[in-house]
N, C-alpha and C. Protein backbone atom coordinates (compact mmCIF):
# COMPACT_ATOMS: atom_id res chain seq x y z
N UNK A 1 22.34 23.53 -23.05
CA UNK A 1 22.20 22.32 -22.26
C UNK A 1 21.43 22.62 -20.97
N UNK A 2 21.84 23.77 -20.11
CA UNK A 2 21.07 24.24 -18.75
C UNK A 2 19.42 24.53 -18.99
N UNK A 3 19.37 24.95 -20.33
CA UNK A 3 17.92 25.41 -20.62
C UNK A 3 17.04 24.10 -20.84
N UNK A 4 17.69 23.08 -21.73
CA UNK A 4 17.28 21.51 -21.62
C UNK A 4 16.46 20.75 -20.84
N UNK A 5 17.66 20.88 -19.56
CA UNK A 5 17.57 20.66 -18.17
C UNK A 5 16.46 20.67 -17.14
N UNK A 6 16.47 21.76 -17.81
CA UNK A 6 15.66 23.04 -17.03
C UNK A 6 13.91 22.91 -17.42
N UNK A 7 13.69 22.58 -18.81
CA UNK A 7 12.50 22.49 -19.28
C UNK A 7 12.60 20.67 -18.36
N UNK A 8 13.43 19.92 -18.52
CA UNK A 8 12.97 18.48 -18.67
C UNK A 8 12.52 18.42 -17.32
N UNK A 9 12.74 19.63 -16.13
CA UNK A 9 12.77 18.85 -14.83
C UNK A 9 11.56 19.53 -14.44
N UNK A 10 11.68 20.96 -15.23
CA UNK A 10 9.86 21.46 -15.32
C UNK A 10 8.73 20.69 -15.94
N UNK A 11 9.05 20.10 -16.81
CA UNK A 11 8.15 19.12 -17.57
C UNK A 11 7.40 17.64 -16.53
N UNK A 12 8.62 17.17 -15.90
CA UNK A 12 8.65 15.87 -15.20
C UNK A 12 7.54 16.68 -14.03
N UNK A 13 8.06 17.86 -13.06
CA UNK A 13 6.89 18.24 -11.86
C UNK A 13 5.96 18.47 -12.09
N UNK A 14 5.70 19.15 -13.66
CA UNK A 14 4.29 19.19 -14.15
C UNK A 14 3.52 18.03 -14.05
N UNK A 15 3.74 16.66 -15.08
CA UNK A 15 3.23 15.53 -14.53
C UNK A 15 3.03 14.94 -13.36
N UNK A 16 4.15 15.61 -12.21
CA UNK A 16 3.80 14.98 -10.88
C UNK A 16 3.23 15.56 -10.43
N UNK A 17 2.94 16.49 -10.38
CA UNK A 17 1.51 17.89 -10.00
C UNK A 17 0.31 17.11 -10.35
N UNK A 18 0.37 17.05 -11.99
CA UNK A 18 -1.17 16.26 -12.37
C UNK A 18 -1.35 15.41 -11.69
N UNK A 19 -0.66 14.48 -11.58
CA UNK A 19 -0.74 12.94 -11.07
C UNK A 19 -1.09 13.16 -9.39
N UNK A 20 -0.65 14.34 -8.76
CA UNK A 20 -0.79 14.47 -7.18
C UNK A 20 -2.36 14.35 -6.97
N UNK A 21 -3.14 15.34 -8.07
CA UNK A 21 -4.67 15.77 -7.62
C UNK A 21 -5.59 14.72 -7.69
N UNK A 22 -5.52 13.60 -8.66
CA UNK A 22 -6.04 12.60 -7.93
C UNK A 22 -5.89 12.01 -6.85
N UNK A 23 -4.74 11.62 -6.35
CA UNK A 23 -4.21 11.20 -5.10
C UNK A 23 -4.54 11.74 -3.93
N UNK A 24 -4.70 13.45 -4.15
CA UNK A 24 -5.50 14.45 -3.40
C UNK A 24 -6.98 14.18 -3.41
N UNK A 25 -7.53 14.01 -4.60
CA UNK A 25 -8.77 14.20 -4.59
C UNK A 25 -9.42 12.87 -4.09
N UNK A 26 -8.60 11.64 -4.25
CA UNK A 26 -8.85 10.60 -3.12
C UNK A 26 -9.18 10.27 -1.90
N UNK A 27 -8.01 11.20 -1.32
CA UNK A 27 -7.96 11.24 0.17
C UNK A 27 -9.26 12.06 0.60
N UNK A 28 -9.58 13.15 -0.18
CA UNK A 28 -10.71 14.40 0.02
C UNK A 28 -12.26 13.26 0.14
N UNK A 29 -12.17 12.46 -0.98
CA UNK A 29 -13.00 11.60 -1.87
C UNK A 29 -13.19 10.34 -0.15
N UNK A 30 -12.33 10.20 0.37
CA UNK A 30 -12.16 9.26 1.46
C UNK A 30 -13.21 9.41 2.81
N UNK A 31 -11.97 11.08 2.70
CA UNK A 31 -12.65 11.61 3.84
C UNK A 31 -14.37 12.00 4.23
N UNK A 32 -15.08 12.18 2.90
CA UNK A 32 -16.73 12.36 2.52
C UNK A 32 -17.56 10.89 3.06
N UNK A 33 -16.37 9.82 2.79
CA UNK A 33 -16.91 8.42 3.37
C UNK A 33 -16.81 7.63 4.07
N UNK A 34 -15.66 8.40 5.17
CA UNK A 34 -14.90 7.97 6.65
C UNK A 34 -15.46 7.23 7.08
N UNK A 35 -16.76 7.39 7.31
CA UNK A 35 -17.71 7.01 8.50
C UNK A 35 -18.17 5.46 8.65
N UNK A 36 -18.28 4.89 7.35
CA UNK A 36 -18.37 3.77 7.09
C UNK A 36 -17.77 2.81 7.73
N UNK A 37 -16.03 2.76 6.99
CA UNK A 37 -15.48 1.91 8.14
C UNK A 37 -13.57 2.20 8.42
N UNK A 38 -13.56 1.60 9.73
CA UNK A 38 -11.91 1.48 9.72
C UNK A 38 -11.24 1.62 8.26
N UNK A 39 -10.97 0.83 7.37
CA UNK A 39 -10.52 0.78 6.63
C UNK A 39 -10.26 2.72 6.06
N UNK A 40 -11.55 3.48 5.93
CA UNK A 40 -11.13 3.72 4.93
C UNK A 40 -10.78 5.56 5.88
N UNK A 41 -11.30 5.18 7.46
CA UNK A 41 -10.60 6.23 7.61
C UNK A 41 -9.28 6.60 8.04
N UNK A 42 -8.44 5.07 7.84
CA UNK A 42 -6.96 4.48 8.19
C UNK A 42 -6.33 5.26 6.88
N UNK A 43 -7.28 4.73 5.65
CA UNK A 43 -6.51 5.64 4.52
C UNK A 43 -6.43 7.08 4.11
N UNK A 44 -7.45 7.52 4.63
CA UNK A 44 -7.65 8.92 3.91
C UNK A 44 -6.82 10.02 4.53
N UNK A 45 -6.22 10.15 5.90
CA UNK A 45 -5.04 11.13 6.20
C UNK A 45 -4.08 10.67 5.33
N UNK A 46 -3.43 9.84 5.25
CA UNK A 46 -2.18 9.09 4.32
C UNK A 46 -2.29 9.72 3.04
N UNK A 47 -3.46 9.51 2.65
CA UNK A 47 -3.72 9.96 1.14
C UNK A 47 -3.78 11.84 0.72
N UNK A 48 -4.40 11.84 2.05
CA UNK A 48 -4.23 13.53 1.77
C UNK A 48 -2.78 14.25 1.88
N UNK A 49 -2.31 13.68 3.07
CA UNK A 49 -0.68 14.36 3.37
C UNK A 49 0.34 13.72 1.97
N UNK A 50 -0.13 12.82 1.46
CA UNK A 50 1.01 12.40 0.98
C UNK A 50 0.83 13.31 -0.69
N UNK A 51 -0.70 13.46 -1.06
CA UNK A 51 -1.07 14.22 -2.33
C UNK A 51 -0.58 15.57 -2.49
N UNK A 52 -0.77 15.74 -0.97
CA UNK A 52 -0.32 17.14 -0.88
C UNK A 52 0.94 17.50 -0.94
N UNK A 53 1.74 16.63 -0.53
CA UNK A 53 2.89 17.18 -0.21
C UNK A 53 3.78 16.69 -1.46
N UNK A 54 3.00 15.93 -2.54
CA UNK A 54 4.22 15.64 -3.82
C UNK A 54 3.07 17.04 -4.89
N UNK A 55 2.15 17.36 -3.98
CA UNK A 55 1.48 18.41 -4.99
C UNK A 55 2.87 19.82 -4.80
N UNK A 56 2.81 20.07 -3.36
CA UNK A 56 4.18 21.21 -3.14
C UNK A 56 5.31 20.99 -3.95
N UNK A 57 5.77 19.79 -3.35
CA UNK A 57 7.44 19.38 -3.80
C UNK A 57 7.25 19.86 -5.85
N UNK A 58 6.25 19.49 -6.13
CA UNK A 58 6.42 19.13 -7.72
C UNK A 58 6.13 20.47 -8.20
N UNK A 59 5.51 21.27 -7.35
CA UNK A 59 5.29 22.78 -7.40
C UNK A 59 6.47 23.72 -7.50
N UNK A 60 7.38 23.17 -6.51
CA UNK A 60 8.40 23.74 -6.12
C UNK A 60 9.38 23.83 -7.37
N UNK A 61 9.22 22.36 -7.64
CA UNK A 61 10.26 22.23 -8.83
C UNK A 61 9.99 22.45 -9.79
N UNK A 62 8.72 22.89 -10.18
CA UNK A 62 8.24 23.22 -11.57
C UNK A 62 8.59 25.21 -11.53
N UNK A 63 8.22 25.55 -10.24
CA UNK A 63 8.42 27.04 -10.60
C UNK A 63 9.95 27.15 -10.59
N UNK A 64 11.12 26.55 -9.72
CA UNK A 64 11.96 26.69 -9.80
C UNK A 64 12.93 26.66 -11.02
N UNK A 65 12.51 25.29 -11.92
CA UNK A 65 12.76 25.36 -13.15
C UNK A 65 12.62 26.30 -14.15
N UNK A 66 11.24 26.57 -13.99
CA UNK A 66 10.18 27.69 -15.31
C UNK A 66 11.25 28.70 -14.92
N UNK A 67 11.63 29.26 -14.36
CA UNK A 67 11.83 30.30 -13.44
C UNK A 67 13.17 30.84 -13.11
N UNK A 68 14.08 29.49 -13.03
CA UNK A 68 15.38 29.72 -12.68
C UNK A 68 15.47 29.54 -11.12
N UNK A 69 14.67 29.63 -10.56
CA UNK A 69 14.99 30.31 -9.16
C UNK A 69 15.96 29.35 -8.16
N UNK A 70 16.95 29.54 -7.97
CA UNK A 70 17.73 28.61 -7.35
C UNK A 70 17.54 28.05 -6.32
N UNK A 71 16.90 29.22 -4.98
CA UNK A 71 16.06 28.58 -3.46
C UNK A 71 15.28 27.77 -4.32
N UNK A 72 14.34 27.76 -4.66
CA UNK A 72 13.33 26.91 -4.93
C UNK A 72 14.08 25.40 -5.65
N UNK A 73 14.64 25.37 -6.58
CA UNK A 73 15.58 24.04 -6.85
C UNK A 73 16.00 23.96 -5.58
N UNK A 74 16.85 24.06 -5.04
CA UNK A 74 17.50 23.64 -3.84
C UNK A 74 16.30 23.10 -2.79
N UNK A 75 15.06 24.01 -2.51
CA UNK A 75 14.78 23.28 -1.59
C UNK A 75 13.51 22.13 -2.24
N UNK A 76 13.55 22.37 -3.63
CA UNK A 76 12.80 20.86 -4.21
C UNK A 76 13.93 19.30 -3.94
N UNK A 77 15.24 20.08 -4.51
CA UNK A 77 16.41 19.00 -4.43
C UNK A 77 16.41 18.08 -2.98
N UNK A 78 16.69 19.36 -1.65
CA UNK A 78 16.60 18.84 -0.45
C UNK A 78 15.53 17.80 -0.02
N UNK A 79 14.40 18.37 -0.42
CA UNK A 79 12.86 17.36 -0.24
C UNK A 79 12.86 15.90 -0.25
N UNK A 80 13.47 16.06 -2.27
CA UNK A 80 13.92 14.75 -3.18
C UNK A 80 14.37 13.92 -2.47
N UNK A 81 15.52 14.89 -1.80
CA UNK A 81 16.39 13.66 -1.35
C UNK A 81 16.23 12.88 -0.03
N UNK A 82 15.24 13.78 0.51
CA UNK A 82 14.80 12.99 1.90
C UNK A 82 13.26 12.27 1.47
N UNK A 83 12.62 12.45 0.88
CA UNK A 83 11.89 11.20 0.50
C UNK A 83 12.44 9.79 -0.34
N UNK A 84 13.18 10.21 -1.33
CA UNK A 84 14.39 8.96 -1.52
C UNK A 84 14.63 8.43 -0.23
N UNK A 85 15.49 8.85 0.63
CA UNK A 85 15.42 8.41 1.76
C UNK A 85 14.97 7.45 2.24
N UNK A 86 13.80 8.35 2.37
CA UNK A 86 12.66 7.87 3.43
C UNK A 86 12.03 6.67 2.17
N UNK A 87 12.37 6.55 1.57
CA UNK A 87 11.41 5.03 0.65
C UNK A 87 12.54 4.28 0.31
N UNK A 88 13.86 4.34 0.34
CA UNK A 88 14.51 3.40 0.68
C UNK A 88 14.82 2.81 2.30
N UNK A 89 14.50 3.55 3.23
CA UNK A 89 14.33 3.37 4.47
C UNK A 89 12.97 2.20 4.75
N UNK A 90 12.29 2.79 4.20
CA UNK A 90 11.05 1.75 3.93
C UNK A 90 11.02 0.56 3.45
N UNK A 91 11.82 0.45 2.48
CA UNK A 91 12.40 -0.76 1.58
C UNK A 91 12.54 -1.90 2.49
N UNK A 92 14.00 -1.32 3.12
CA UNK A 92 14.62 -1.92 4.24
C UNK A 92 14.42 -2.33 5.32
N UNK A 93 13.19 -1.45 6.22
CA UNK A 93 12.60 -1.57 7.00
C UNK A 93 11.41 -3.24 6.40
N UNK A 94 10.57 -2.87 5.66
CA UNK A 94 9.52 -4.09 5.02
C UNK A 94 10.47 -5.31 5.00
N UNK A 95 11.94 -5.34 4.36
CA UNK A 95 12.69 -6.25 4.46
C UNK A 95 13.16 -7.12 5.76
N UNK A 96 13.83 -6.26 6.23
CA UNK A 96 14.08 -6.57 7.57
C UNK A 96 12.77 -7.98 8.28
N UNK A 97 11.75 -7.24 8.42
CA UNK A 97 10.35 -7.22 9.37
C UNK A 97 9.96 -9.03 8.86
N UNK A 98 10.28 -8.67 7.38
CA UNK A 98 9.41 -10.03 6.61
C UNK A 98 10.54 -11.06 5.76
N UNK A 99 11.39 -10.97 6.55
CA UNK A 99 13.00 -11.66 5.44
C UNK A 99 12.77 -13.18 5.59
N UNK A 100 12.26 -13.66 6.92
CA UNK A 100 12.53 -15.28 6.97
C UNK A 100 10.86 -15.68 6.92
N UNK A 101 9.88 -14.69 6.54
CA UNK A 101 8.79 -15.21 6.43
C UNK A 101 8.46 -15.22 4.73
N UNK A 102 9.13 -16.56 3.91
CA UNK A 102 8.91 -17.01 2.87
C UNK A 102 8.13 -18.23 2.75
N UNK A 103 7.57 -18.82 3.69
CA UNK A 103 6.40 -20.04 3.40
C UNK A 103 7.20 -21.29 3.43
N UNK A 104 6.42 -22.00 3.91
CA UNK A 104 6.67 -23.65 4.04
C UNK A 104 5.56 -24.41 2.80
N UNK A 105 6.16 -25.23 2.02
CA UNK A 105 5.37 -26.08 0.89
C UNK A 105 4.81 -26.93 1.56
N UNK A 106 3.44 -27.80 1.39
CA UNK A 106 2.59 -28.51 2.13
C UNK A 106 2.12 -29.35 1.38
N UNK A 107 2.49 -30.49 1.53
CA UNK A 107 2.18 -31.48 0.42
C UNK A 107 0.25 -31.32 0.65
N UNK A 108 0.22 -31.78 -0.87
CA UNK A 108 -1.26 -31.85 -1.42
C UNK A 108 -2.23 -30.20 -1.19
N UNK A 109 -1.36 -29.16 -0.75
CA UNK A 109 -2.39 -28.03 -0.91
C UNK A 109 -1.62 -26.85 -2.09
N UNK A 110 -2.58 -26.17 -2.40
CA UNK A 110 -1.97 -25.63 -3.56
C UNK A 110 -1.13 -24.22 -3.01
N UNK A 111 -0.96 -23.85 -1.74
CA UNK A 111 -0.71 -22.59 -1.21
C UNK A 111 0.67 -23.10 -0.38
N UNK A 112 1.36 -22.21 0.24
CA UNK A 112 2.46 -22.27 1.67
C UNK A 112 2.20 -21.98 2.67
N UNK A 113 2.31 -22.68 3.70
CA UNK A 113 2.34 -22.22 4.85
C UNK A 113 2.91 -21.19 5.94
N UNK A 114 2.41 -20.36 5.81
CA UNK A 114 3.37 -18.97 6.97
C UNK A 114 3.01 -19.36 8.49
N UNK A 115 4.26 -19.25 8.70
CA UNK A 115 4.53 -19.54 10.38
C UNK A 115 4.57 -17.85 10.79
N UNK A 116 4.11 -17.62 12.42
CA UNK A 116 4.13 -16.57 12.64
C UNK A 116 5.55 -16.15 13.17
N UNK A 117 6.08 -16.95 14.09
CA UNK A 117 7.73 -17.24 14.22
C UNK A 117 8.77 -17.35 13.49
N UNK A 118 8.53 -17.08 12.11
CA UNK A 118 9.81 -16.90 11.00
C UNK A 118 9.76 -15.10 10.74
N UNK A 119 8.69 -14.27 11.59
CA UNK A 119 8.73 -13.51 11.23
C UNK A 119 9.72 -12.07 12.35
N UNK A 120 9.73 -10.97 12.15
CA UNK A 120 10.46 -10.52 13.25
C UNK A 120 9.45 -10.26 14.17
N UNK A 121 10.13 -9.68 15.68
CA UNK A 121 9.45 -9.30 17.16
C UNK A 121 7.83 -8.41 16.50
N UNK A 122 8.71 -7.69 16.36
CA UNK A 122 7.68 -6.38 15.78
C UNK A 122 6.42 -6.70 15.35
N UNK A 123 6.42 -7.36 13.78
CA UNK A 123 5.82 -7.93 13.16
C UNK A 123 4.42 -9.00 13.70
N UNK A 124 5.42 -9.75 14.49
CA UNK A 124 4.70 -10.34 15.40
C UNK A 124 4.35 -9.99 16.22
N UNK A 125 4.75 -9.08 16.89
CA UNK A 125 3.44 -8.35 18.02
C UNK A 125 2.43 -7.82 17.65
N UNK A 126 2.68 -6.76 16.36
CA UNK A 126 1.55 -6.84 15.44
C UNK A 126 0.50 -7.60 15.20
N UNK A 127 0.36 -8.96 14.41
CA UNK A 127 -0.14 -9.50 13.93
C UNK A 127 -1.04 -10.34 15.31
N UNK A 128 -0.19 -10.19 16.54
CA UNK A 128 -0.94 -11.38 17.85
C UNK A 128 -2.11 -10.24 18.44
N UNK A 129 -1.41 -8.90 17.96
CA UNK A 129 -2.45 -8.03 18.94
C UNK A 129 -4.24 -8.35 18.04
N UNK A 130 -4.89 -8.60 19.62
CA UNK A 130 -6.02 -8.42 19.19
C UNK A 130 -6.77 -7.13 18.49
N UNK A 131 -6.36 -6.03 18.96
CA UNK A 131 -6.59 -4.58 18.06
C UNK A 131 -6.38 -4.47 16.44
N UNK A 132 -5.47 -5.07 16.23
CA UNK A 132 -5.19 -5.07 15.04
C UNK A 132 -5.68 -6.27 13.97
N UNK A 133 -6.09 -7.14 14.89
CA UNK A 133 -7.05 -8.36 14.41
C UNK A 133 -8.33 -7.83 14.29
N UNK A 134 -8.64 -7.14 14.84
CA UNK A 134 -10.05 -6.84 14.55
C UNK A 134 -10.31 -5.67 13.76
N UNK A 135 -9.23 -5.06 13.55
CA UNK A 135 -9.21 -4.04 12.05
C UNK A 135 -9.10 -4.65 10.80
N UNK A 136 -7.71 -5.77 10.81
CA UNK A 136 -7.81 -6.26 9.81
C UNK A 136 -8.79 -7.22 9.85
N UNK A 137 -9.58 -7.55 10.42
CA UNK A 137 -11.09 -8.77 9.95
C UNK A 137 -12.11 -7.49 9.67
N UNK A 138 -12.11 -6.23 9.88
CA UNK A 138 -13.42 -5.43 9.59
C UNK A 138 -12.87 -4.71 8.17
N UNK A 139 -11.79 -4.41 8.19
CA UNK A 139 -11.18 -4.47 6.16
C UNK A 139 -11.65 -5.38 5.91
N UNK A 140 -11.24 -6.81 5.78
CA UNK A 140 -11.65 -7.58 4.56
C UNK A 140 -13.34 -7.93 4.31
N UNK A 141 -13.79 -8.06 6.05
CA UNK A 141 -15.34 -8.24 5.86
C UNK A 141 -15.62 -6.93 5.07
N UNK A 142 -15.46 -6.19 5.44
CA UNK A 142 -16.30 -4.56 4.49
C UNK A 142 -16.15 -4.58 3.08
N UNK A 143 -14.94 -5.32 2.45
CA UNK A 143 -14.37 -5.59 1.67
C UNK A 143 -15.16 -6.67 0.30
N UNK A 144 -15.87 -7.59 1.83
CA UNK A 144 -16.09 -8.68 1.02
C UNK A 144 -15.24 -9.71 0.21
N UNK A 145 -14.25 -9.65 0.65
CA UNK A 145 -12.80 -9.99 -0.21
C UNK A 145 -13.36 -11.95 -0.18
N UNK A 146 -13.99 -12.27 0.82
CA UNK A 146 -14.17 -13.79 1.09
C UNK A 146 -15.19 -14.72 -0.02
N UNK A 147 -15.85 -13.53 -0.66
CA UNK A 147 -17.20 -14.00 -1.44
C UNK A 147 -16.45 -14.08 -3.12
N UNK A 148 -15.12 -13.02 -2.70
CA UNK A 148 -15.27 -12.66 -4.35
C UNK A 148 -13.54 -13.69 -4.75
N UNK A 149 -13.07 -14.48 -3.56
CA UNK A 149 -12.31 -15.55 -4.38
C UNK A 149 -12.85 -17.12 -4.29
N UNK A 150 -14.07 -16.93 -3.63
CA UNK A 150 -14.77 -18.13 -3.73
C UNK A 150 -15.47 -18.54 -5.31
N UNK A 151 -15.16 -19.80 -5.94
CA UNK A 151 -15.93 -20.24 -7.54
C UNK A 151 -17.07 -21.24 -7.14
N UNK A 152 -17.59 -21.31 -8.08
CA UNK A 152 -18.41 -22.21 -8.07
C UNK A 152 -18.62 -23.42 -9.59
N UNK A 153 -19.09 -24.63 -9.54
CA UNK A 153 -18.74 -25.47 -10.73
C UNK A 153 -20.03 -25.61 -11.01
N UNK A 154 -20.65 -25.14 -12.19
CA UNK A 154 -22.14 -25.61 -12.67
C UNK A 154 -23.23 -25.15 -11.45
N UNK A 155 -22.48 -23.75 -11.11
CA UNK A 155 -23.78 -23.69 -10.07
C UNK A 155 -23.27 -24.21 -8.58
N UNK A 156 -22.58 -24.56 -8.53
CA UNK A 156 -22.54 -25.50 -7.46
C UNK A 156 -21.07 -25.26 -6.33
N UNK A 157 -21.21 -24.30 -5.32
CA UNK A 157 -19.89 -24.04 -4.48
C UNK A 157 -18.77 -25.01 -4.43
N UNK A 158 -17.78 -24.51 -4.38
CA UNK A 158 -16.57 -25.60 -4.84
C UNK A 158 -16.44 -26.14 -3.25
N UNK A 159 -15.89 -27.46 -2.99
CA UNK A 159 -16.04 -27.95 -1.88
C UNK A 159 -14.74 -27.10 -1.14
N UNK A 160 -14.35 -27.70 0.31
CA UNK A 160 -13.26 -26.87 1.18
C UNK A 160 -11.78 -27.42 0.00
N UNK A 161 -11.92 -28.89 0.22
CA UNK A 161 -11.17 -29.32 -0.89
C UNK A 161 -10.09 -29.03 -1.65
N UNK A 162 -11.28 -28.56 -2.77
CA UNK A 162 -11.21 -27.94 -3.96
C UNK A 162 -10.28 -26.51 -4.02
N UNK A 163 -11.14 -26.05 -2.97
CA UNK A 163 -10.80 -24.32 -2.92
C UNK A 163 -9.16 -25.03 -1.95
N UNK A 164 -8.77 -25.57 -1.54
CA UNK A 164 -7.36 -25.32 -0.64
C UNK A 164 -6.24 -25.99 -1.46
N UNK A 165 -6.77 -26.87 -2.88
CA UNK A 165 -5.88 -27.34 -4.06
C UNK A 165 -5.68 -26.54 -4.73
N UNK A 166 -6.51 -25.35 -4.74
CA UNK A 166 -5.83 -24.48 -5.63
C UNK A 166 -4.56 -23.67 -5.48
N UNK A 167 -4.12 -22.93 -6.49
CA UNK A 167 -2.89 -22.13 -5.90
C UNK A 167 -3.59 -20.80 -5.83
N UNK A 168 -3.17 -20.50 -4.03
CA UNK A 168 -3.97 -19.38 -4.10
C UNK A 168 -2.77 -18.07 -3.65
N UNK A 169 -2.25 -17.07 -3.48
CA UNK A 169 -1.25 -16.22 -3.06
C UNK A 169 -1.48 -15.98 -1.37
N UNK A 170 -0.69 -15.39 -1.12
CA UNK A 170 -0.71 -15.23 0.49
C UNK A 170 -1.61 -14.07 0.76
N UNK A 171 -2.18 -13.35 -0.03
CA UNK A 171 -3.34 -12.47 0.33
C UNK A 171 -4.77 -13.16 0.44
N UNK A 172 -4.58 -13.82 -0.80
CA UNK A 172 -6.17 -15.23 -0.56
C UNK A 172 -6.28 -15.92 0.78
N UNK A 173 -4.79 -16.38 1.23
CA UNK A 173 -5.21 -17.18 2.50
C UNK A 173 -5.14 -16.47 3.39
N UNK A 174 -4.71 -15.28 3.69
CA UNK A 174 -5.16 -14.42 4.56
C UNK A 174 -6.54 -14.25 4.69
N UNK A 175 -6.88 -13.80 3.79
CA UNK A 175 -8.60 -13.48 3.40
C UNK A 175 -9.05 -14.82 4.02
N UNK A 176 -9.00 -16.16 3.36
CA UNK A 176 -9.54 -17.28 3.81
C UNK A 176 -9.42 -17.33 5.71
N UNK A 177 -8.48 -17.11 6.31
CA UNK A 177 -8.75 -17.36 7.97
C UNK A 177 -8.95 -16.54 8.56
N UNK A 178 -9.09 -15.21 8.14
CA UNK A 178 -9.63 -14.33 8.87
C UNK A 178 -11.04 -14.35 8.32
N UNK A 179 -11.91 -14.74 7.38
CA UNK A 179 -12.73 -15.10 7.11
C UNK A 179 -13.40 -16.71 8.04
N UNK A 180 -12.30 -17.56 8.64
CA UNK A 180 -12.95 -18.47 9.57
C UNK A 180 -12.85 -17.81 10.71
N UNK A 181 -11.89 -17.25 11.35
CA UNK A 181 -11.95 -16.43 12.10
C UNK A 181 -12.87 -15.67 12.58
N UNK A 182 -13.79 -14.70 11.93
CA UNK A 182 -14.48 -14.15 11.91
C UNK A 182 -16.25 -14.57 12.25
């Protein structure tokens, strides 16, 4: 049964090893194209520390397994359990921040309305700061995100209308006013 065990949990870090080096080779892949814009040099530390460090952890636990070695289980186990942690901490935290910001229905448009005041302090200081307005409007412009949920009928741009009857998700209408915004 221990030998079982032992292969299944070596088996599982192997896959999370594989799966790290893209995630690695992303962030690497990021960093070659920083220069461009906010966006993408916001992502590429994130992407490297985080590739790297499920590249270790899954390292850890793969030799520890292959291997027997008990430090090494133990301090893969310890890791485990503080990134569990730390992403149920996260959970909770995202919860917290965004709990009473579920949308208001608006007769005749196909979307909800988000109030900035259903949301928490934090959140909202966030979202009022101008710094952070002008990161998130240079993501989506770089993005282009504004061109590519816009349709057109026979050729022909859909009126304001049209486009605000539809049902669109709360990432579209984001895109949409920071796109008037802008």
């Amino acid at each position: 049964m221990m030998r079982t065990s032992n292969h299944l949990i070596g088996l599982l870090n192997f896959v999370t090893f594989l799966l790290s080096i893209p995630i690695l080779g992303g962030g690497i892949w990021l960093s070659s194209r920083a220069n461009n814009t906010d966006c993408l040099k916001f992502l590429q530390w994130p992407l490297i520390v985080i590739g790297a460090a499920i590249m270790v952890v899954s390292l850890a636990g793969f030799a520890g397994a292959c291997y027997r070695n008990t430090f090494l289980m133990w301090v893969y186990l310890f890791v485990m359990f503080f990134v569990i942690a730390a992403l149920i901490g996260f959970i909770i935290f995202a919860y917290a921040v965004t709990d009473k910001g579920s949308g208001r229905s608006l007769t005749n448009k196909g979307y909800k309305d988000y109030y900035l005041q259903d949301y928490s302090g934090w959140l909202k200081d966030r979202v009022a700061d101008n710094g952070y307005w002008r990161k998130i409007a240079s993501c989506v412009r770089d993005s282009k995100a504004c061109q590519k949920i816009g349709r057109s009928v026979n050729g022909v741009p859909e009126t304001a209308d049209m486009f605000f009857s539809r049902k669109l998700n709360s990432i579209q209408i984001l895109k949409t006013f920071v796109h008037i915004i802008i």
